[in-house]
PDB file of N, CA and C in Angstrom:
ATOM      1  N   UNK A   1     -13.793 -78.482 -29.411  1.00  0.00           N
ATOM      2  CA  UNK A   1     -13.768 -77.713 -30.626  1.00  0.00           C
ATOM      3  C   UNK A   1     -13.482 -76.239 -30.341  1.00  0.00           C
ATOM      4  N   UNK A   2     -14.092 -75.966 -29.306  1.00  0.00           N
ATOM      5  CA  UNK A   2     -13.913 -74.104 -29.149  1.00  0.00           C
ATOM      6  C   UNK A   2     -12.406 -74.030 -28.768  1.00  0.00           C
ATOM      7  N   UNK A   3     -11.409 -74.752 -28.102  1.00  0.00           N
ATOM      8  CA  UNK A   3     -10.258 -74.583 -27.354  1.00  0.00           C
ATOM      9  C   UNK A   3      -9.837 -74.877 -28.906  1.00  0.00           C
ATOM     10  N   UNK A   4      -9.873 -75.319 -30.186  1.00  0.00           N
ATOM     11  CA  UNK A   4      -8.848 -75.174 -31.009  1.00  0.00           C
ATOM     12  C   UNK A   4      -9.026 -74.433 -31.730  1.00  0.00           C
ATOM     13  N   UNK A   5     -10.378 -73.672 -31.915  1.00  0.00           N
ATOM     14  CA  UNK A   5     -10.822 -72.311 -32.404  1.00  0.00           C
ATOM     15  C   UNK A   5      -9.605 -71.604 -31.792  1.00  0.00           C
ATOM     16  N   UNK A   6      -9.697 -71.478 -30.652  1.00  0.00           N
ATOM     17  CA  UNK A   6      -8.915 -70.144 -29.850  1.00  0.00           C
ATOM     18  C   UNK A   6      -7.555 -70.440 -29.956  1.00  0.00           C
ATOM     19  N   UNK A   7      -6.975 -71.562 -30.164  1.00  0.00           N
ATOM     20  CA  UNK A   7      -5.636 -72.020 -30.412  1.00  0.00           C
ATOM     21  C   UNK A   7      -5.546 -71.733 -31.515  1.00  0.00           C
ATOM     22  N   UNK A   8      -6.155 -72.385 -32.793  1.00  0.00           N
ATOM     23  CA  UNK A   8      -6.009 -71.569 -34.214  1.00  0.00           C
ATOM     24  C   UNK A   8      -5.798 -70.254 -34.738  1.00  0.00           C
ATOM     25  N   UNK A   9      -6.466 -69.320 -33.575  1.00  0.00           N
ATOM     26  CA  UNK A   9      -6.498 -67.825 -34.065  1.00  0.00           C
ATOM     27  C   UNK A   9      -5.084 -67.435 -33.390  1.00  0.00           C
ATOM     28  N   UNK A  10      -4.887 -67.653 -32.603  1.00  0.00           N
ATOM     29  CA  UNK A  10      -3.806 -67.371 -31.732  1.00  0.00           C
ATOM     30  C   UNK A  10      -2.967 -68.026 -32.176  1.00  0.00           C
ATOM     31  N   UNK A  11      -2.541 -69.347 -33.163  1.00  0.00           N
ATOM     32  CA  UNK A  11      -1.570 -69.677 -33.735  1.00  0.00           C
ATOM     33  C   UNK A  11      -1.608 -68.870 -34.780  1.00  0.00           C
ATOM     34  N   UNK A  12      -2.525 -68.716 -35.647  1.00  0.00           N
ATOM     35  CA  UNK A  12      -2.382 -67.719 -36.588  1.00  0.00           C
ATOM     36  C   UNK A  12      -1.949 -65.967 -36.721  1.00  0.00           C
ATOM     37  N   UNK A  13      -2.434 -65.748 -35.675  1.00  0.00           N
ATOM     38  CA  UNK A  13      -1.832 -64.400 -35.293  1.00  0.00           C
ATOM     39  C   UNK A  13      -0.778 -63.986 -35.186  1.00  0.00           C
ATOM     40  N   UNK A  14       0.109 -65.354 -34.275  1.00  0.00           N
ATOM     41  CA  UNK A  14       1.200 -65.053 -34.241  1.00  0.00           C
ATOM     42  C   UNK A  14       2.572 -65.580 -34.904  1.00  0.00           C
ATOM     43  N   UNK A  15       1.844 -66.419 -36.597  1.00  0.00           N
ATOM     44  CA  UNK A  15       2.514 -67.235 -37.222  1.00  0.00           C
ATOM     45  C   UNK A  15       2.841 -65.651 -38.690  1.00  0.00           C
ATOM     46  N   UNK A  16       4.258 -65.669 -38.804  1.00  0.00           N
ATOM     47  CA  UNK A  16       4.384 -64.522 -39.702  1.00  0.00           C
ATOM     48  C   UNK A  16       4.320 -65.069 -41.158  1.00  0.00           C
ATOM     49  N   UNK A  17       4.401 -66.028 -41.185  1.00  0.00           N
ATOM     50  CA  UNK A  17       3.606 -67.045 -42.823  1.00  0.00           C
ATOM     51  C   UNK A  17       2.059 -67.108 -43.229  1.00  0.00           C
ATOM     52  N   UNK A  18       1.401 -66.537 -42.383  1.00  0.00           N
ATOM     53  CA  UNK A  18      -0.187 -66.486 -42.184  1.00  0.00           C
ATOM     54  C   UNK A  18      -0.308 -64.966 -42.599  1.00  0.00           C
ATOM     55  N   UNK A  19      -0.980 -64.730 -43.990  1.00  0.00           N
ATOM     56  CA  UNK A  19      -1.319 -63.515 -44.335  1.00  0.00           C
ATOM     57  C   UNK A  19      -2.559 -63.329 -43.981  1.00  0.00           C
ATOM     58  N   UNK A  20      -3.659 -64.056 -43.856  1.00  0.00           N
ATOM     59  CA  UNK A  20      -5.002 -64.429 -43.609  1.00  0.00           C
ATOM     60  C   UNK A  20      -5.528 -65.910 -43.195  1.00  0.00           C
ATOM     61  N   UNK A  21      -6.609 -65.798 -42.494  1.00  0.00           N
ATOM     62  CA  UNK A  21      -7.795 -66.881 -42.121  1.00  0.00           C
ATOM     63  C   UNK A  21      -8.922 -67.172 -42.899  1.00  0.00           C
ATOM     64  N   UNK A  22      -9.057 -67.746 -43.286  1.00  0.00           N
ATOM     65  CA  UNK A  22     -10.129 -68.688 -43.784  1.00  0.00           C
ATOM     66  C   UNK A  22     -11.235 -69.361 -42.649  1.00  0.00           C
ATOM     67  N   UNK A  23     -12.322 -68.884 -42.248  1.00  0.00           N
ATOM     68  CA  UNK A  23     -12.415 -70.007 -40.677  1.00  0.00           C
ATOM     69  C   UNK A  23     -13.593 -70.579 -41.832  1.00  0.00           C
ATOM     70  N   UNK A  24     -14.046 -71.783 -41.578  1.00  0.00           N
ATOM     71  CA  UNK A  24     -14.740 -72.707 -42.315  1.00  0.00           C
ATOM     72  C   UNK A  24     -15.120 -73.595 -41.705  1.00  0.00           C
ATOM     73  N   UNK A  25     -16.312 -74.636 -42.253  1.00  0.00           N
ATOM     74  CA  UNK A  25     -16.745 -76.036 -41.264  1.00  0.00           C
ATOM     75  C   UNK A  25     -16.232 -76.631 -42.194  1.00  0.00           C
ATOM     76  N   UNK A  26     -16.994 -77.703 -42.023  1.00  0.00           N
ATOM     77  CA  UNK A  26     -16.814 -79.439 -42.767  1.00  0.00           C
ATOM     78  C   UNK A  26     -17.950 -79.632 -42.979  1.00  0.00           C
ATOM     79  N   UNK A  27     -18.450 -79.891 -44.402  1.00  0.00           N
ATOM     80  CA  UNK A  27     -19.577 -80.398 -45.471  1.00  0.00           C
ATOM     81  C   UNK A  27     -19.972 -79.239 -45.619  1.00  0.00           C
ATOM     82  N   UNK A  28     -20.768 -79.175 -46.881  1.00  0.00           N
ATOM     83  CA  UNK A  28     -21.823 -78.600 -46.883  1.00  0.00           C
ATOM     84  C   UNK A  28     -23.052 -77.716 -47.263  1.00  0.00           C
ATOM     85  N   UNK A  29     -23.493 -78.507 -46.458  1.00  0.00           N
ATOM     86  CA  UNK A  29     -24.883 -78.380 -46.128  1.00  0.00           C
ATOM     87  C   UNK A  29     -25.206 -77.181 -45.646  1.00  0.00           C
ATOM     88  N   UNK A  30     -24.857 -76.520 -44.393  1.00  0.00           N
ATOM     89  CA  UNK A  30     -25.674 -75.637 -43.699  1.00  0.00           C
ATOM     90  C   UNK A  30     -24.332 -75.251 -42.502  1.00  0.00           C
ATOM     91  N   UNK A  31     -24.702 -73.979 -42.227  1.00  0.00           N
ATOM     92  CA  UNK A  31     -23.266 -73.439 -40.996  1.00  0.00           C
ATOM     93  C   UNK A  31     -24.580 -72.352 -40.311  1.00  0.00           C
ATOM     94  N   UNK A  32     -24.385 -72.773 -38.964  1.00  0.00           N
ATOM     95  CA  UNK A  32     -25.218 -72.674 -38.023  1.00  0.00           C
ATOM     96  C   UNK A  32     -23.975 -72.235 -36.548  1.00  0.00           C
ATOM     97  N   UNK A  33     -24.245 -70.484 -36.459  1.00  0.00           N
ATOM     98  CA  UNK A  33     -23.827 -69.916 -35.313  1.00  0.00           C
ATOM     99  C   UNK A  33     -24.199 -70.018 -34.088  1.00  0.00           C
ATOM    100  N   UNK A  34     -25.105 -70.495 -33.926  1.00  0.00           N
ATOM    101  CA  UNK A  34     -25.854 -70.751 -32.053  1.00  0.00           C
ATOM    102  C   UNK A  34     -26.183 -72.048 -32.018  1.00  0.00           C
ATOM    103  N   UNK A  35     -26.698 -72.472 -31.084  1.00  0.00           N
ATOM    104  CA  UNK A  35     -28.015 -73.883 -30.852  1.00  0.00           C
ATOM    105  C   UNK A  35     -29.249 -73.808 -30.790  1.00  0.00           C
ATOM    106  N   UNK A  36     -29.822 -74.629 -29.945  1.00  0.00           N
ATOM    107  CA  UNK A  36     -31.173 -74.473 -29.171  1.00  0.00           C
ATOM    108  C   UNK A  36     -30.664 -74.221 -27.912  1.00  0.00           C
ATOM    109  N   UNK A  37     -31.436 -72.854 -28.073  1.00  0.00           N
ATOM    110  CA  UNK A  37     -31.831 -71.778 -27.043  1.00  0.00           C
ATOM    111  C   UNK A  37     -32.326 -72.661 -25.590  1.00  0.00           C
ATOM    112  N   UNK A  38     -33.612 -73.057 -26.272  1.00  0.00           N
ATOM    113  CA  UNK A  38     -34.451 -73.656 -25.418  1.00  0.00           C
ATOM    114  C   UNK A  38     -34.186 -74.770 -24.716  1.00  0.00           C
ATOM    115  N   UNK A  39     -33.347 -75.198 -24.827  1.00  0.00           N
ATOM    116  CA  UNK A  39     -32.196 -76.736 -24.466  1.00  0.00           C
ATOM    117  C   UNK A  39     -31.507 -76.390 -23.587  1.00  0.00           C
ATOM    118  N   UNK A  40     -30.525 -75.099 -24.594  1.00  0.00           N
ATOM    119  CA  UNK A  40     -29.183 -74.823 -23.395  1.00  0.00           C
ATOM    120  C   UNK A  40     -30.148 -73.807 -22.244  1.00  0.00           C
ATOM    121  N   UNK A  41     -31.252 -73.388 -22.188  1.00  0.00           N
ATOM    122  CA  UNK A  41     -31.617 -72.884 -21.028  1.00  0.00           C
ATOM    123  C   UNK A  41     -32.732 -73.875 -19.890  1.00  0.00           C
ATOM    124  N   UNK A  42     -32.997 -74.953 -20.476  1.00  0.00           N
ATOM    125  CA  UNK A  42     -33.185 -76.109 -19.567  1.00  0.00           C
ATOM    126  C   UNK A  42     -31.743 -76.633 -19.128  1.00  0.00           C
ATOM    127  N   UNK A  43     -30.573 -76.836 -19.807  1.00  0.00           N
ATOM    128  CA  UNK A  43     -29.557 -77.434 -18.899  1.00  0.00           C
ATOM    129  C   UNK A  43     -29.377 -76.606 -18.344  1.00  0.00           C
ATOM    130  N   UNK A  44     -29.086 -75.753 -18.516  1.00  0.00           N
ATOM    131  CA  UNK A  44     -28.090 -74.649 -17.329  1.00  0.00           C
ATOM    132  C   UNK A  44     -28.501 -74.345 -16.256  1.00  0.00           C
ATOM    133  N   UNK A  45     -29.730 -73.647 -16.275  1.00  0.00           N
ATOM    134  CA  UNK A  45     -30.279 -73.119 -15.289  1.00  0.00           C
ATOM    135  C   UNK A  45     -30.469 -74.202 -14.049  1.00  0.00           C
ATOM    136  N   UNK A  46     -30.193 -75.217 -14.229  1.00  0.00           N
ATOM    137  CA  UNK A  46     -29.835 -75.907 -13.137  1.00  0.00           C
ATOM    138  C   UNK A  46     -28.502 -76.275 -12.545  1.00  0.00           C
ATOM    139  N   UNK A  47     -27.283 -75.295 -13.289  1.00  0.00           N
ATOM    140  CA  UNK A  47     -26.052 -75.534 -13.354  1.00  0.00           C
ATOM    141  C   UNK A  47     -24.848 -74.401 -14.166  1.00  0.00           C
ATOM    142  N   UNK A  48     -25.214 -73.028 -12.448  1.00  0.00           N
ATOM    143  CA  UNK A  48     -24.997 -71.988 -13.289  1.00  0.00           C
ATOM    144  C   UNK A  48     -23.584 -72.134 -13.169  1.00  0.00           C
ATOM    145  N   UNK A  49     -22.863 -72.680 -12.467  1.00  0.00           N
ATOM    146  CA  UNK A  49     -20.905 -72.794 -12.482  1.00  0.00           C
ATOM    147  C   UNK A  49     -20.894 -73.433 -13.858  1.00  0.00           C
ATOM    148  N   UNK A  50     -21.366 -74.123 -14.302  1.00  0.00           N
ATOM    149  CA  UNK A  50     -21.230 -75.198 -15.356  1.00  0.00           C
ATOM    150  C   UNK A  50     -21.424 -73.729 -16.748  1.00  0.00           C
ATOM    151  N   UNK A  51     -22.561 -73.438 -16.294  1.00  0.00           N
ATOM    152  CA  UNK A  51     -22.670 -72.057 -17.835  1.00  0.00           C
ATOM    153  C   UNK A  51     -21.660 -71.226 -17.829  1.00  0.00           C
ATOM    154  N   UNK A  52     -21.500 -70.522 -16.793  1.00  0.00           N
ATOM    155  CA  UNK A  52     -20.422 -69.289 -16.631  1.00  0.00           C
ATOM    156  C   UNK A  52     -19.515 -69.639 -17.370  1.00  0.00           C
ATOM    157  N   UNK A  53     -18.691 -71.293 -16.787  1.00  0.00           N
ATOM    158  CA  UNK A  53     -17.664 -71.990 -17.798  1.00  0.00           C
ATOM    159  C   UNK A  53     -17.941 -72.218 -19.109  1.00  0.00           C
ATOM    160  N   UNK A  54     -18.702 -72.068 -19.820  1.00  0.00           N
ATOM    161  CA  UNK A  54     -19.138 -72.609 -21.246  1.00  0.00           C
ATOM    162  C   UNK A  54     -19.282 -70.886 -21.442  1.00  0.00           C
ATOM    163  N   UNK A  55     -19.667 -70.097 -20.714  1.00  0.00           N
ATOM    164  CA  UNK A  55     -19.720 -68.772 -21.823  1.00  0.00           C
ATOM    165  C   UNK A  55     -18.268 -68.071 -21.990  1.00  0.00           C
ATOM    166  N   UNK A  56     -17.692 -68.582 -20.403  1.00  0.00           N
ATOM    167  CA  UNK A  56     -16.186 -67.586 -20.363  1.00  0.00           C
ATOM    168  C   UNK A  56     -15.462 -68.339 -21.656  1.00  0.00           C
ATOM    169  N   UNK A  57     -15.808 -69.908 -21.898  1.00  0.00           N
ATOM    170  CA  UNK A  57     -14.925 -70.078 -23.306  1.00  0.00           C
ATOM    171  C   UNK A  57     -15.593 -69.811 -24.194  1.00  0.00           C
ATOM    172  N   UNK A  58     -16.656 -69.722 -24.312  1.00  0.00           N
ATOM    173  CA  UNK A  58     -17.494 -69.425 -25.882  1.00  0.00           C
ATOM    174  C   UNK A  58     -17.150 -67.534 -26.152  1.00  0.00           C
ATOM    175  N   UNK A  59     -17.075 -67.356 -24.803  1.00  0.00           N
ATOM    176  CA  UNK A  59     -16.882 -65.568 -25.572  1.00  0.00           C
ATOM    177  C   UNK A  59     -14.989 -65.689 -25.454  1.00  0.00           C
ATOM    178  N   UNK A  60     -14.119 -66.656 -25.362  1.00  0.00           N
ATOM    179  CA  UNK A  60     -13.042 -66.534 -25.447  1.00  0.00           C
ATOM    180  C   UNK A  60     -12.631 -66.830 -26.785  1.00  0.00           C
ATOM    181  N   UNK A  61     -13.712 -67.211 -27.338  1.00  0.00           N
ATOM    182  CA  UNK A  61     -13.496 -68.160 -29.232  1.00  0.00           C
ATOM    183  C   UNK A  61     -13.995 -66.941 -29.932  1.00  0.00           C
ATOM    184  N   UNK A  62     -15.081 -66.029 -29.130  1.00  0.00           N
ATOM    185  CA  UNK A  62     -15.366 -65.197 -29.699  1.00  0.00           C
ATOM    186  C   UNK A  62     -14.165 -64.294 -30.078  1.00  0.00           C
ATOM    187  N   UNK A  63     -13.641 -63.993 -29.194  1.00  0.00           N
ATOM    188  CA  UNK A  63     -12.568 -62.581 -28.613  1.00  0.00           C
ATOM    189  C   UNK A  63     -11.327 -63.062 -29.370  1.00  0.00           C
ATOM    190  N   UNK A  64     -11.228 -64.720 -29.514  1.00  0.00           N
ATOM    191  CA  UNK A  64     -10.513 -64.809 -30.413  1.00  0.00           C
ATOM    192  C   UNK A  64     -10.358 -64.608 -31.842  1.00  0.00           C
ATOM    193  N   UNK A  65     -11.053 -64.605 -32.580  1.00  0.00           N
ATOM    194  CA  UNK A  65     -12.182 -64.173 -33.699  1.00  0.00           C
ATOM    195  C   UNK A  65     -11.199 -62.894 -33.855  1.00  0.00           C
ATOM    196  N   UNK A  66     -12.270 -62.011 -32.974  1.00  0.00           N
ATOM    197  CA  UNK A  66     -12.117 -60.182 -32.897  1.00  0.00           C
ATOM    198  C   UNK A  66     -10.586 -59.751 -32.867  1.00  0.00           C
ATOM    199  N   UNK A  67      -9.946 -60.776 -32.277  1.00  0.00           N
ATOM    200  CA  UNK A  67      -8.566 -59.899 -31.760  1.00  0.00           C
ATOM    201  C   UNK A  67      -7.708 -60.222 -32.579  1.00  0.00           C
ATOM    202  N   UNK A  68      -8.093 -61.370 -33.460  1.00  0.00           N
ATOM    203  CA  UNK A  68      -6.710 -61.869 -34.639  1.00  0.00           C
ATOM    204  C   UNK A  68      -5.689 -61.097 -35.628  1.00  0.00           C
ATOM    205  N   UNK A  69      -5.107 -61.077 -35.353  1.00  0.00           N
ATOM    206  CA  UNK A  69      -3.815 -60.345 -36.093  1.00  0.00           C
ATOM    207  C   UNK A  69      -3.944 -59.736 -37.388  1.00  0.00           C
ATOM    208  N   UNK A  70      -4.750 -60.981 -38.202  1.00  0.00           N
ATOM    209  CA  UNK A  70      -4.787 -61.013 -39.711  1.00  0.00           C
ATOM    210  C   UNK A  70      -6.381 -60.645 -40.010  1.00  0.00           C
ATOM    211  N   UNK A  71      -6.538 -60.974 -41.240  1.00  0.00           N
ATOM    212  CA  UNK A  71      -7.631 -60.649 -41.887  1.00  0.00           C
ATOM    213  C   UNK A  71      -8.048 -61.913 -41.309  1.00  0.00           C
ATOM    214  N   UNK A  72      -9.668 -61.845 -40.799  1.00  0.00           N
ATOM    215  CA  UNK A  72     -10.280 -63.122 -41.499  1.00  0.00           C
ATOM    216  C   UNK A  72     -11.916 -63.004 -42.111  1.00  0.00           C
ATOM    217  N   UNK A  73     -11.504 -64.422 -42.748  1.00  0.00           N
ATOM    218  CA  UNK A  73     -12.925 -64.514 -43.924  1.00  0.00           C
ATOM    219  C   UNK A  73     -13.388 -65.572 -43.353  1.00  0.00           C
ATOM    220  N   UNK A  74     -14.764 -65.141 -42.982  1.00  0.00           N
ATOM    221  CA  UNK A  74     -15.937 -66.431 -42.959  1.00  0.00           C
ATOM    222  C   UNK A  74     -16.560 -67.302 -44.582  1.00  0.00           C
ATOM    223  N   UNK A  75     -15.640 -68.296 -44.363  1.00  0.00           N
ATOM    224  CA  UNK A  75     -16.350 -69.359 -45.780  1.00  0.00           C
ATOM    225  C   UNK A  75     -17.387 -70.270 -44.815  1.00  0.00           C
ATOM    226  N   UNK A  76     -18.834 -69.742 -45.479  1.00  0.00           N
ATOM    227  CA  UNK A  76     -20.200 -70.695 -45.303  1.00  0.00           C
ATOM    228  C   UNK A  76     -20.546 -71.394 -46.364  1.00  0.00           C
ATOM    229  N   UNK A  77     -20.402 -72.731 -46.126  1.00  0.00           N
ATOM    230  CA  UNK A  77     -20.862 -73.521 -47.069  1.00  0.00           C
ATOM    231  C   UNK A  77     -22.389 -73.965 -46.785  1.00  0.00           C
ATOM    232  N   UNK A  78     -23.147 -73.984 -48.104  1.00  0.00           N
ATOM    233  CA  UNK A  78     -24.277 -74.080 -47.803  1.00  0.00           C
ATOM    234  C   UNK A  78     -25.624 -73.409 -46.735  1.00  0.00           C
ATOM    235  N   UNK A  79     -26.702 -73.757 -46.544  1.00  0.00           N
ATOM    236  CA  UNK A  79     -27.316 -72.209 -45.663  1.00  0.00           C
ATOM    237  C   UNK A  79     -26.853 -71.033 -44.786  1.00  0.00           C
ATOM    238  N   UNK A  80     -27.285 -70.380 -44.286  1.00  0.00           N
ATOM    239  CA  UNK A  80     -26.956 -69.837 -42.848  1.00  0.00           C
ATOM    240  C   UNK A  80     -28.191 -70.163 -42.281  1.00  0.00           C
ATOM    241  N   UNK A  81     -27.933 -70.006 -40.821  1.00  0.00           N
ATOM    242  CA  UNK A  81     -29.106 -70.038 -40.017  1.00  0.00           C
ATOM    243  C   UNK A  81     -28.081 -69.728 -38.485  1.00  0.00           C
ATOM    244  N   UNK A  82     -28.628 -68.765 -38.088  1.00  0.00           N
ATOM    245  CA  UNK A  82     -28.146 -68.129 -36.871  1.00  0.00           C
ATOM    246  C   UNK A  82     -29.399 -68.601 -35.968  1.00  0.00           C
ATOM    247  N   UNK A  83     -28.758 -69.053 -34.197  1.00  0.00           N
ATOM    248  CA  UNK A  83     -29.677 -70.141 -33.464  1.00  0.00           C
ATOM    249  C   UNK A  83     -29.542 -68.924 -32.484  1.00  0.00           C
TER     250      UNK A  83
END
């Protein structure tokens, strides 16, 4: 999912038919920015090559986000809850 985040923004950026982004989930219910904390720091910490790789792409979905060409709009359907 994060590698088509970063493909999406970056297709969009550089698509000149794209006036804006929309980024959005599916259903809903509830849109939730993090996890459990307490989870991903029982896996990892036994598997710091394995994290490094999961943050260098999670802050690459981020950076993709930040760096996009166009406008974009966060559509949350249903709660927020930041993890």
């Amino acid at each position: 999912m994060v590698k088509g985040v970063i493909a999406g923004f970056w297709n969009a950026s550089t698509d000149r038919e794209v006036v804006a982004v929309i980024f959005t989930g599916t259903g809903n219910a509830a849109f939730c920015s993090g996890g459990n904390t307490v989870e991903y720091s029982e896996y990892y910490s036994r598997r710091p090559k394995e994290y490094q790789d999961y943050m260098d792409l999670f802050n690459g979905m981020v950076d993709s986000i930040l760096n996009c060409k166009k406008p974009v709009i966060c559509r949350v359907n249903g709660m927020r809850v930041a993890g």
